[in-house]
Protein backbone atom coordinates (compact mmCIF):
# COMPACT_ATOMS: atom_id res chain seq x y z
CA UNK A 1 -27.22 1.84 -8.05
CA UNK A 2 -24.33 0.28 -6.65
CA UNK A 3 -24.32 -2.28 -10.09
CA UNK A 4 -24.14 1.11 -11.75
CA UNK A 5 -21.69 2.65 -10.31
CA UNK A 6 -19.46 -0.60 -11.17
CA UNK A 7 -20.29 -0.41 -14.86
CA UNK A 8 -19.06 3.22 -15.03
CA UNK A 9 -15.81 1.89 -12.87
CA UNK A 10 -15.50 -0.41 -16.05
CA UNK A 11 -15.39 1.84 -18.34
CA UNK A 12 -13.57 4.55 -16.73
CA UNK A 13 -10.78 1.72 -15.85
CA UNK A 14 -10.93 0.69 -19.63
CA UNK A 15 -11.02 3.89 -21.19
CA UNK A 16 -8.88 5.98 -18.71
CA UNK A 17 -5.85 4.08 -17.67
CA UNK A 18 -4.90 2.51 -20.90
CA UNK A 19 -2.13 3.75 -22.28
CA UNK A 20 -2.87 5.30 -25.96
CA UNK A 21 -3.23 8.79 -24.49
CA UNK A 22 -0.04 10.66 -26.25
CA UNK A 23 2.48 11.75 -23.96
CA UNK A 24 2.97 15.68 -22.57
CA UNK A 25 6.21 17.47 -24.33
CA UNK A 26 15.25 5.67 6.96
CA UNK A 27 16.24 4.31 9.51
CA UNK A 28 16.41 0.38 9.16
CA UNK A 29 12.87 -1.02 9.42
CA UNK A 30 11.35 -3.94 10.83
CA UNK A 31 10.20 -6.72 8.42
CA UNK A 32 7.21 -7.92 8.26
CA UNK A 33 -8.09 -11.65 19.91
CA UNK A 34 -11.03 -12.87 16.95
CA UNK A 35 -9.40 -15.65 14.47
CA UNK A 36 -10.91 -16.31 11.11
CA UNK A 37 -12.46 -19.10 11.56
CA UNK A 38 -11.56 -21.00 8.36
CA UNK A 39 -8.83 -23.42 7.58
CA UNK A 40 -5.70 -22.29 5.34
CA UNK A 41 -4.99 -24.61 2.25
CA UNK A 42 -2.79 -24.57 -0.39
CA UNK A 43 -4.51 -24.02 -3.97
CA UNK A 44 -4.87 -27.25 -6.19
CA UNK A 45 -3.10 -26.76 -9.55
CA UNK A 46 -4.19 -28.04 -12.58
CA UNK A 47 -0.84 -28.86 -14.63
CA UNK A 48 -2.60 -28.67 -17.46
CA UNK A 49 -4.09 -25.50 -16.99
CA UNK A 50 -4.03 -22.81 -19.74
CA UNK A 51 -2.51 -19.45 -18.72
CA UNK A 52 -4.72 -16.59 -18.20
CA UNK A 53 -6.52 -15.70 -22.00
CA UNK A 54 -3.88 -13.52 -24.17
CA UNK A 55 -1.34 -14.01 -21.69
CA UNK A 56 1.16 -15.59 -23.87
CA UNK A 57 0.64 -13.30 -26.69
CA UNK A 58 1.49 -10.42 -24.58
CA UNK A 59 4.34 -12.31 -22.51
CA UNK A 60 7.48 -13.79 -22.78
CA UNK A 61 6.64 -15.74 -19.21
CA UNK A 62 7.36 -18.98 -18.36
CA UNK A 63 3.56 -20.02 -18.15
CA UNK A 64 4.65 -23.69 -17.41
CA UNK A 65 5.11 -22.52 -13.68
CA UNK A 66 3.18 -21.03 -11.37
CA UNK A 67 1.75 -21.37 -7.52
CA UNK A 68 -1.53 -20.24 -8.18
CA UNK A 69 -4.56 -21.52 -10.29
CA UNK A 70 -4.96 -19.26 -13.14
CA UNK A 71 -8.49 -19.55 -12.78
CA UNK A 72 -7.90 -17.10 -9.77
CA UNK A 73 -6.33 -14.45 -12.44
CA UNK A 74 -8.84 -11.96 -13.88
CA UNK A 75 -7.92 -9.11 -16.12
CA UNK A 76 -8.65 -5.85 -15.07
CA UNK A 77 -9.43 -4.63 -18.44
CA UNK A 78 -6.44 -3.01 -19.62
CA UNK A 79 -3.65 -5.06 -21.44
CA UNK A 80 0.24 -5.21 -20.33
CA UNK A 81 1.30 -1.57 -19.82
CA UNK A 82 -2.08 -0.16 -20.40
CA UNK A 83 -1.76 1.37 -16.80
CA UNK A 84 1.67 2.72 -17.32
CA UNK A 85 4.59 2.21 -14.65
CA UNK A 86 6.65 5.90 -14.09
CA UNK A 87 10.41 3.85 -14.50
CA UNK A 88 12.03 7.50 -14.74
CA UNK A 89 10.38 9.66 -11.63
CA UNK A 90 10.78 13.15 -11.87
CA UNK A 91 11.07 15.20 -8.39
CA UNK A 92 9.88 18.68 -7.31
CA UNK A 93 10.76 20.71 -4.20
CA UNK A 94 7.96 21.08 -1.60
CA UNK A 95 6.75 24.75 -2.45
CA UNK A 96 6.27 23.75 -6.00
CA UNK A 97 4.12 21.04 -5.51
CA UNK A 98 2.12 23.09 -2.49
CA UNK A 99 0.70 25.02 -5.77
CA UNK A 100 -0.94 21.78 -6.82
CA UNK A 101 -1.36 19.81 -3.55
CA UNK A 102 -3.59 20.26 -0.80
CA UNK A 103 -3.09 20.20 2.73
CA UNK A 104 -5.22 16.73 3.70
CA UNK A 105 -4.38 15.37 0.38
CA UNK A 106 -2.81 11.59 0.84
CA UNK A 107 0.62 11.23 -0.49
CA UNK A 108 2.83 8.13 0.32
CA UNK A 109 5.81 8.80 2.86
CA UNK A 110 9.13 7.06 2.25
CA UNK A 111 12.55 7.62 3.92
CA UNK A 112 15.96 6.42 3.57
CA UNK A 113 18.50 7.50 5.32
CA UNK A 114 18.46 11.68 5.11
CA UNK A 115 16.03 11.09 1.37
CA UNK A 116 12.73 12.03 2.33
CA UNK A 117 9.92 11.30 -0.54
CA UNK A 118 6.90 12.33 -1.04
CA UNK A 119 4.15 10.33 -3.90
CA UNK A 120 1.04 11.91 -4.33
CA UNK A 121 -1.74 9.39 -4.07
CA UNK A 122 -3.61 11.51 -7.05
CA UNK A 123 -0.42 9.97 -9.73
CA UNK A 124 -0.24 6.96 -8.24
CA UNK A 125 -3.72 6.30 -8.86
CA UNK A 126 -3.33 6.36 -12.50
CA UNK A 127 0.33 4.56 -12.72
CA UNK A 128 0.36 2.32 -9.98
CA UNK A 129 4.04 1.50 -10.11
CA UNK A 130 6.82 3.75 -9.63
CA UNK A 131 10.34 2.48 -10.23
CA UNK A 132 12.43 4.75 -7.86
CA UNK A 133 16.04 4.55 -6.33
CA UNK A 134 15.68 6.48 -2.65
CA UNK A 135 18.91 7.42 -0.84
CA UNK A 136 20.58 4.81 -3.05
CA UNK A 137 18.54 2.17 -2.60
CA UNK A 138 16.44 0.67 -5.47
CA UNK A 139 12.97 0.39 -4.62
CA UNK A 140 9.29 -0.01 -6.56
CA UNK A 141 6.74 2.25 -4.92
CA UNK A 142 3.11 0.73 -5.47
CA UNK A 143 -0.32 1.40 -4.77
CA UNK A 144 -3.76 -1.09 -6.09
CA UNK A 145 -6.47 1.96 -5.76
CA UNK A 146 -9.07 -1.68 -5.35
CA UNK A 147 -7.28 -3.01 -2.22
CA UNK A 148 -6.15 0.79 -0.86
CA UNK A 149 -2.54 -0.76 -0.45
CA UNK A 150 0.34 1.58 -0.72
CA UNK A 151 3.43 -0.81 -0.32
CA UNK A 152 7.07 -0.51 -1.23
CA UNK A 153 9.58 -2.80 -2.01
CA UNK A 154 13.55 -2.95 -2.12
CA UNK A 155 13.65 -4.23 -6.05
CA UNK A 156 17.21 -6.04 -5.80
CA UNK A 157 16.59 -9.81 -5.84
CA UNK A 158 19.38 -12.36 -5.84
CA UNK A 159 21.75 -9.00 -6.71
CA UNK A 160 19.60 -7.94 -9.63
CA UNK A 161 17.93 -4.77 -10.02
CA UNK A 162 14.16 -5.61 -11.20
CA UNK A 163 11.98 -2.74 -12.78
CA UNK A 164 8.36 -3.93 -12.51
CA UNK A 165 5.16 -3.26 -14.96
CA UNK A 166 1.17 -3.89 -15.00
CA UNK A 167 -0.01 -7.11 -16.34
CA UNK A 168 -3.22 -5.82 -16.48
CA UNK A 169 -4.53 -8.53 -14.51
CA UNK A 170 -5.63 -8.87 -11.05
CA UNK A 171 -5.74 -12.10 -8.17
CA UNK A 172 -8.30 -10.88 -5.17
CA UNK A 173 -9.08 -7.67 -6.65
CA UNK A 174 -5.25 -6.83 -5.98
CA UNK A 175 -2.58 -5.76 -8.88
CA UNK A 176 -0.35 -8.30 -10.57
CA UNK A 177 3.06 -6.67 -11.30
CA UNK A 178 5.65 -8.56 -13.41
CA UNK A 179 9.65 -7.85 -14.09
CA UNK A 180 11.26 -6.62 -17.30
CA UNK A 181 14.38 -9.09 -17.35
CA UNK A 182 12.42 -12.51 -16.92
CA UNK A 183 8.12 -11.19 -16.87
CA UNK A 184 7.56 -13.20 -14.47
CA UNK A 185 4.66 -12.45 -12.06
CA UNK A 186 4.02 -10.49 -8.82
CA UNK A 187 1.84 -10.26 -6.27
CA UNK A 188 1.44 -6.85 -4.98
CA UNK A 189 -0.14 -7.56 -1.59
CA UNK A 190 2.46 -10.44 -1.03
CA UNK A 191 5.40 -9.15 -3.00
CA UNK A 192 5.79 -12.95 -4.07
CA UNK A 193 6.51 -14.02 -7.43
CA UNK A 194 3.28 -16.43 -8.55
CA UNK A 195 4.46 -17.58 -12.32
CA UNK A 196 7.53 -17.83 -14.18
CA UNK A 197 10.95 -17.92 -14.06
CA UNK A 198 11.53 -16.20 -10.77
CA UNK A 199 8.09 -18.16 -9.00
CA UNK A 200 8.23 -18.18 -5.00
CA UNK A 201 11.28 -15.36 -4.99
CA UNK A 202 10.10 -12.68 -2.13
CA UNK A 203 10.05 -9.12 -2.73
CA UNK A 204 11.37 -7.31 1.00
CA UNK A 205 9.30 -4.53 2.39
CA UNK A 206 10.64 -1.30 2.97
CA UNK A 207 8.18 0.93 5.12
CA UNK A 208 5.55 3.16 3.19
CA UNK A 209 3.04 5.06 5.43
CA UNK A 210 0.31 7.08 3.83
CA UNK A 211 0.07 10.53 5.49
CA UNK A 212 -1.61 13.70 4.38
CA UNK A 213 0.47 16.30 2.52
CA UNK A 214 0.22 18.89 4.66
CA UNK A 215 2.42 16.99 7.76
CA UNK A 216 4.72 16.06 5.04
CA UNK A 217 5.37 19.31 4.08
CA UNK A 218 5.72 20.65 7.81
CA UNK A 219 8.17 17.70 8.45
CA UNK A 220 10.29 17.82 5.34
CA UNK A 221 10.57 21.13 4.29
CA UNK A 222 13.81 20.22 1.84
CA UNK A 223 12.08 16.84 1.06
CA UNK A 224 11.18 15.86 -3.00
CA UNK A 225 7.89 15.17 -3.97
CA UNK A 226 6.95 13.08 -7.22
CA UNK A 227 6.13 15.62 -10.10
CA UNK A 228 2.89 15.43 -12.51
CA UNK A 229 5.34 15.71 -15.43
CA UNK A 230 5.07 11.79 -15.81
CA UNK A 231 5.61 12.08 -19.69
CA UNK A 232 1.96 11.12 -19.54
CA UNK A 233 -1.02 12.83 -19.80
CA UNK A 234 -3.62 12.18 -17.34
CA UNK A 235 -5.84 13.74 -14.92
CA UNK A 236 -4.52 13.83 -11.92
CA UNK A 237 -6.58 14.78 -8.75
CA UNK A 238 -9.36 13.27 -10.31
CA UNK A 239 -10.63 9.96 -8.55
CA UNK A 240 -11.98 7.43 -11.30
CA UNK A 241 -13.48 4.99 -8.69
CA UNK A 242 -15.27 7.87 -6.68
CA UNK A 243 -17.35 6.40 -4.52
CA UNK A 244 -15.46 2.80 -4.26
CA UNK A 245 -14.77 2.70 -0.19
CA UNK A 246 -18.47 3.15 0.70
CA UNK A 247 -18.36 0.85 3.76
CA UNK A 248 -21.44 -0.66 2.13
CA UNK A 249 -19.74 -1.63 -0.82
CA UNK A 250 -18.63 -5.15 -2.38
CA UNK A 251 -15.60 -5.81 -3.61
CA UNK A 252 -15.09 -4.82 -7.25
CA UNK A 253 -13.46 -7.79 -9.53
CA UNK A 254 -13.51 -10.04 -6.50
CA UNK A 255 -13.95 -13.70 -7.34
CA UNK A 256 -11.67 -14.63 -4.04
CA UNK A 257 -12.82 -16.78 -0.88
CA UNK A 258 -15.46 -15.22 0.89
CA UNK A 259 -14.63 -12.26 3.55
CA UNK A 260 -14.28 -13.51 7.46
CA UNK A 261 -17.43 -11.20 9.09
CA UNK A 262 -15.33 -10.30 11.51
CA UNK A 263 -15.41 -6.37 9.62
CA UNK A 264 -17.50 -5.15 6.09
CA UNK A 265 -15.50 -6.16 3.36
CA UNK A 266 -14.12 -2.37 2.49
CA UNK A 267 -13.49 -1.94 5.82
CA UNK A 268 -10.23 -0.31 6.50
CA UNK A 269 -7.54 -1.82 8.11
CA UNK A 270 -3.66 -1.07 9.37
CA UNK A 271 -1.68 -4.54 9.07
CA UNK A 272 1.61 -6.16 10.40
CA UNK A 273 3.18 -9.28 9.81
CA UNK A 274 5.87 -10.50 11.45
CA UNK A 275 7.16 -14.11 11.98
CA UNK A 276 4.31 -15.21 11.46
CA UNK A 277 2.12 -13.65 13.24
CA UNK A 278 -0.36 -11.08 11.17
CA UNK A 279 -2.76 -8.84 12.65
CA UNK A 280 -5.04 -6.33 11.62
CA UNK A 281 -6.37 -2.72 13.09
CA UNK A 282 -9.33 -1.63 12.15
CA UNK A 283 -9.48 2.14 11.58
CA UNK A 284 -12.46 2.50 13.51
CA UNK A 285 -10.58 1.06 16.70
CA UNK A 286 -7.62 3.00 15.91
CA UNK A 287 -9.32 6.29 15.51
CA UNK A 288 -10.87 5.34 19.12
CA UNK A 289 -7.73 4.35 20.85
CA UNK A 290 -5.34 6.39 18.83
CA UNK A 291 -2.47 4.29 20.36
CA UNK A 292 -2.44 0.29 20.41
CA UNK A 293 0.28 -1.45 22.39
CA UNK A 294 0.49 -5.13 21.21
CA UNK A 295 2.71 -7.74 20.59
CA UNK A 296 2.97 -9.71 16.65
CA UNK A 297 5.33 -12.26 16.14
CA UNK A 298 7.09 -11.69 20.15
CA UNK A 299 7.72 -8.41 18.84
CA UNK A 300 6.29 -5.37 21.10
CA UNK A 301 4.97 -2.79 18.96
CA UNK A 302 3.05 0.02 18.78
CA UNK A 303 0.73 1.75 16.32
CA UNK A 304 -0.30 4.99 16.25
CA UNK A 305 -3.37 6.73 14.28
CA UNK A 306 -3.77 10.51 13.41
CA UNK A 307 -6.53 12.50 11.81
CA UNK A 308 -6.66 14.58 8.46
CA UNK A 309 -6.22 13.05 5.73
CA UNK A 310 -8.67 12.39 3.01
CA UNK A 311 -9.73 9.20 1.18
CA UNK A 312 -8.69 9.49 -2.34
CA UNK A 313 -11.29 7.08 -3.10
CA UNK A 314 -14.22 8.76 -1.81
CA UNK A 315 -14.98 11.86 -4.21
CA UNK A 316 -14.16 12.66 -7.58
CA UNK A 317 -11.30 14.88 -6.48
CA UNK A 318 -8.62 13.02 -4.33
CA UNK A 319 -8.15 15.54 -1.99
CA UNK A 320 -11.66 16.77 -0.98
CA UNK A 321 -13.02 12.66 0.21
CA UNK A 322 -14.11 12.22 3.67
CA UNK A 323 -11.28 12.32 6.68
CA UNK A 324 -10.25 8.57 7.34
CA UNK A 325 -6.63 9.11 8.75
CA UNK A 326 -4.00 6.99 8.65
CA UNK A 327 -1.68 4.75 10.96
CA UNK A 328 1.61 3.61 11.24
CA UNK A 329 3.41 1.23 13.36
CA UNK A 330 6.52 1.52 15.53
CA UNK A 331 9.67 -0.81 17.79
CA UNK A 332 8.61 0.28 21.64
CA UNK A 333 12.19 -0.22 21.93
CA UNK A 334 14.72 2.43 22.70
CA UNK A 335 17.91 1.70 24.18
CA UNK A 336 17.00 -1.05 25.20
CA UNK A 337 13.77 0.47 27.42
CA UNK A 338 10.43 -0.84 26.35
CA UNK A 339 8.32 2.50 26.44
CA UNK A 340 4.44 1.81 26.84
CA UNK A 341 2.97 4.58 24.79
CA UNK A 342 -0.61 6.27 25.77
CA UNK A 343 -3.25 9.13 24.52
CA UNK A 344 -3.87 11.88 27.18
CA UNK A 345 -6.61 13.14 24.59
CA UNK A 346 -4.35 15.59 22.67
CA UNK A 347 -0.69 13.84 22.69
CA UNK A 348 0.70 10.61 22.34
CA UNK A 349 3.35 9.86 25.34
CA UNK A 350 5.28 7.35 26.69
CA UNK A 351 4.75 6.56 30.48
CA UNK A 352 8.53 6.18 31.01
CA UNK A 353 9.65 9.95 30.20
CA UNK A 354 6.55 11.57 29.53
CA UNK A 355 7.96 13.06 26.30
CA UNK A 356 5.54 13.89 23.32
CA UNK A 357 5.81 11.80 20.16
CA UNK A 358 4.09 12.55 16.47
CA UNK A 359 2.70 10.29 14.02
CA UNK A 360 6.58 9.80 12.05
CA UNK A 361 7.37 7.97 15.62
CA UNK A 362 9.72 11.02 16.59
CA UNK A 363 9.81 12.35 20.01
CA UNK A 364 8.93 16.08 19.68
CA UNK A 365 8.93 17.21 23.35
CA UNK A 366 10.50 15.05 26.77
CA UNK A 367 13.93 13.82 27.88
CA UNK A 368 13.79 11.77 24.24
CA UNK A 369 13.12 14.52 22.34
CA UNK A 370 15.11 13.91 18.71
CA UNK A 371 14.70 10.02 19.23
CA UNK A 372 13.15 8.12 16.42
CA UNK A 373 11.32 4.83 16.83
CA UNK A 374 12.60 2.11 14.21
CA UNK A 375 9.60 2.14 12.13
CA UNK A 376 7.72 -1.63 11.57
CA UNK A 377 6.76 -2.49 7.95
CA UNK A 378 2.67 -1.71 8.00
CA UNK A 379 0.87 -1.81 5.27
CA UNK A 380 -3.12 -0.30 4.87
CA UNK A 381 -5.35 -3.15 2.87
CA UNK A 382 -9.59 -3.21 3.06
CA UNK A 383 -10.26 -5.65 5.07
CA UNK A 384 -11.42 -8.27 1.79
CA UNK A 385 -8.18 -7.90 0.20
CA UNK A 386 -5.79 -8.45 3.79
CA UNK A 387 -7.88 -11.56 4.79
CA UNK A 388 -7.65 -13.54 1.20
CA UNK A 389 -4.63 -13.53 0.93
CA UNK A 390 -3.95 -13.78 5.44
CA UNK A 391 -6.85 -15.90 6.55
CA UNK A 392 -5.25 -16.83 9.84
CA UNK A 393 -5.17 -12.83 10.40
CA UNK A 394 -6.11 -12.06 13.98
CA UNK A 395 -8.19 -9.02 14.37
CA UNK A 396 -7.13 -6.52 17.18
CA UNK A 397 -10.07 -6.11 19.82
CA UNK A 398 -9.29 -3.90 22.56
């Protein structure tokens, strides 16, 4: 069954995201006990390795250099562009897109300064790239629907504005992006540049947290929300890899080292990495605990988990899959007072003040009510996908 269900992902990948369908008339982040018990090693390259097959007919990329074998490159099926970036986003207001979004429906949260953005997981799904500029800033919204990573990047590297397409090709199951000006290649769990011109430049991370539609909505009431009219037609809200995060599941174009057994390979996970030091929640334990206090990389953080929203991979519709929730992680500084933050069974608080604090890190209720926590770079990955490219990942254990 389950070899079934991939041969229909195959085809609907193929047929469904290619791109011959004719088009329709914050505040400043932080940057990012079970080990895996294998050694990390750096990838032998073959010099005389040929780049991946068709590569240079669809590329003008310097193929001569890259920090990965290309025998780790697979092609997802469609060609360069065939899952088409949105490079000019079009915005509606919140009560337009509550006719066409429902309430546990994932959409990817991203703030800068007083610009509050909303990108429905059901678009994303079928573009995977979004080339935005939020509150001024440039930035590349992204999501791989195989690794369930929503990440976002500033785009500006060495004082250049990049705008990023599909390759059509994949490393660990996870999307390969590359840049207009020089093509060379990106990974999208790393944000690292892997071949050509630009290889070993470092995308930054700008916080993305995946929340359901319905707290966005209640939160930014005069925030913008990514419209359907793409200038492509496709059909969003429908899930073309229904079915894909059954827990019992393998990973699908995986040909990466093999998963620590530390969690199932599609298990979920929230991750940070900071100096160093990367660590991964499991949703199960977060859904338990609600509220982790830890330190990664001599940083004291804390992550918090809240019910409600859907999996977009888990039905055919991406707003009617099974509740997994979502996480995001937080500074437990404030002022200079390092707040230890618990779960009385209905509301986060910290022990300090007692005041109330939601899932966006804002105090709600208390004598902090108004403060926001500076928000820590976290990024959701299945647990296959975070560990090949982090083996020396720590998992949290309470």
């Amino acid at each position: 069954m389950k070899n079934i269900m991939l041969i229909v992902l195959v085809l609907l990948v193929s047929l469904t995201s290619c791109g011959t369908a004719e088009p329709i008339p914050a505040t400043q982040a932080i940057e990012p006990t079970s080990t895996v018990d294998r050694p990390i090693s750096s990838p032998t390259l073959d010099p005389n390795e040929s780049p991946p097959r068709n590569a240079q007919n669809e590329f003008k990329t310097d193929f001569t250099r890259h920090s990965v074998p290309y025998s780790d490159i697979l092609s997802g099926g469609p060609p360069k562009d065939g899952i088409p970036a949105i490079d000019q986003p079009q915005f509606v207001s919140v009560q337009e897109a509550d006719s066409w979004l429902r309430s546990p429906e994932p959409v990817i949260l991203i703030e800068v300064g007083e610009d509050a953005r909303a990108y429905p997981i059901q678009i994303l799904m079928w573009h995977e790239i979004v080339n935005d500029t939020v509150g001024g800033e440039p930035l590349i919204v992204t999501f791989c629907p195989l690794c369930n990573t929503a990440i976002a990047f500033k785009r500006t590297v060495d004082g250049q504005v990049l705008d990023f397409g599909t390759t059509g090709r994949l490393r660990y199951s996870n999307l390969i992006m590359y840049d207009r000006p020089t093509e060379s290649w990106w990974q999208q769990a790393t944000g690292e540049a892997i071949v050509g011109e630009l290889l070993g430049k470092q995308l930054e991370f700008y916080p993305a947290t995946i929340i359901a539609w319905e707290d966005f909505a209640d939160q930014f009431p005069d925030g913008q929300v990514l419209s359907q009219d793409t200038g492509f037609s496709r059909s969003y809200g429908r899930n073309p890899y229904f079915g894909y995060d059954d827990i019992n599941n393998s990973p699908f174009l995986y040909d990466g080292p093999r998963t620590p057994n530390q969690l199932p390979p599609i298990a979920r996970v929230l991750t940070i990495d900071l100096n160093g030091d990367a660590v991964a929640y499991p949703y199960d334990t977060l859904s338990e605990l609600v509220v982790i206090n830890d330190v990664v990389g001599a940083m004291e953080v804390s992550v918090f988990w809240q019910s409600g929203v859907a999996s977009p991979l888990d039905t055919s519709d991406t707003a009617t899959g099974r509740d997994v929730g979502t996480g995001a992680a937080f500074s437990r500084l404030v002022n200079g007072q390092l707040l230890t933050f618990t779960w009385d069974g209905t509301l986060i608080k910290d022990q300090g003040t007692n005041s109330t604090w939601d899932i966006f890190g804002r105090a709600t209720d208390g004598e902090l009510q108004g403060t926001q926590l500076t928000p820590v770079v976290a990024i959701n990955h299945f647990w296959f996908s975070w560990a090949a490219f982090k083996p020396e990942t720590r998992v949290y254990v309470p």
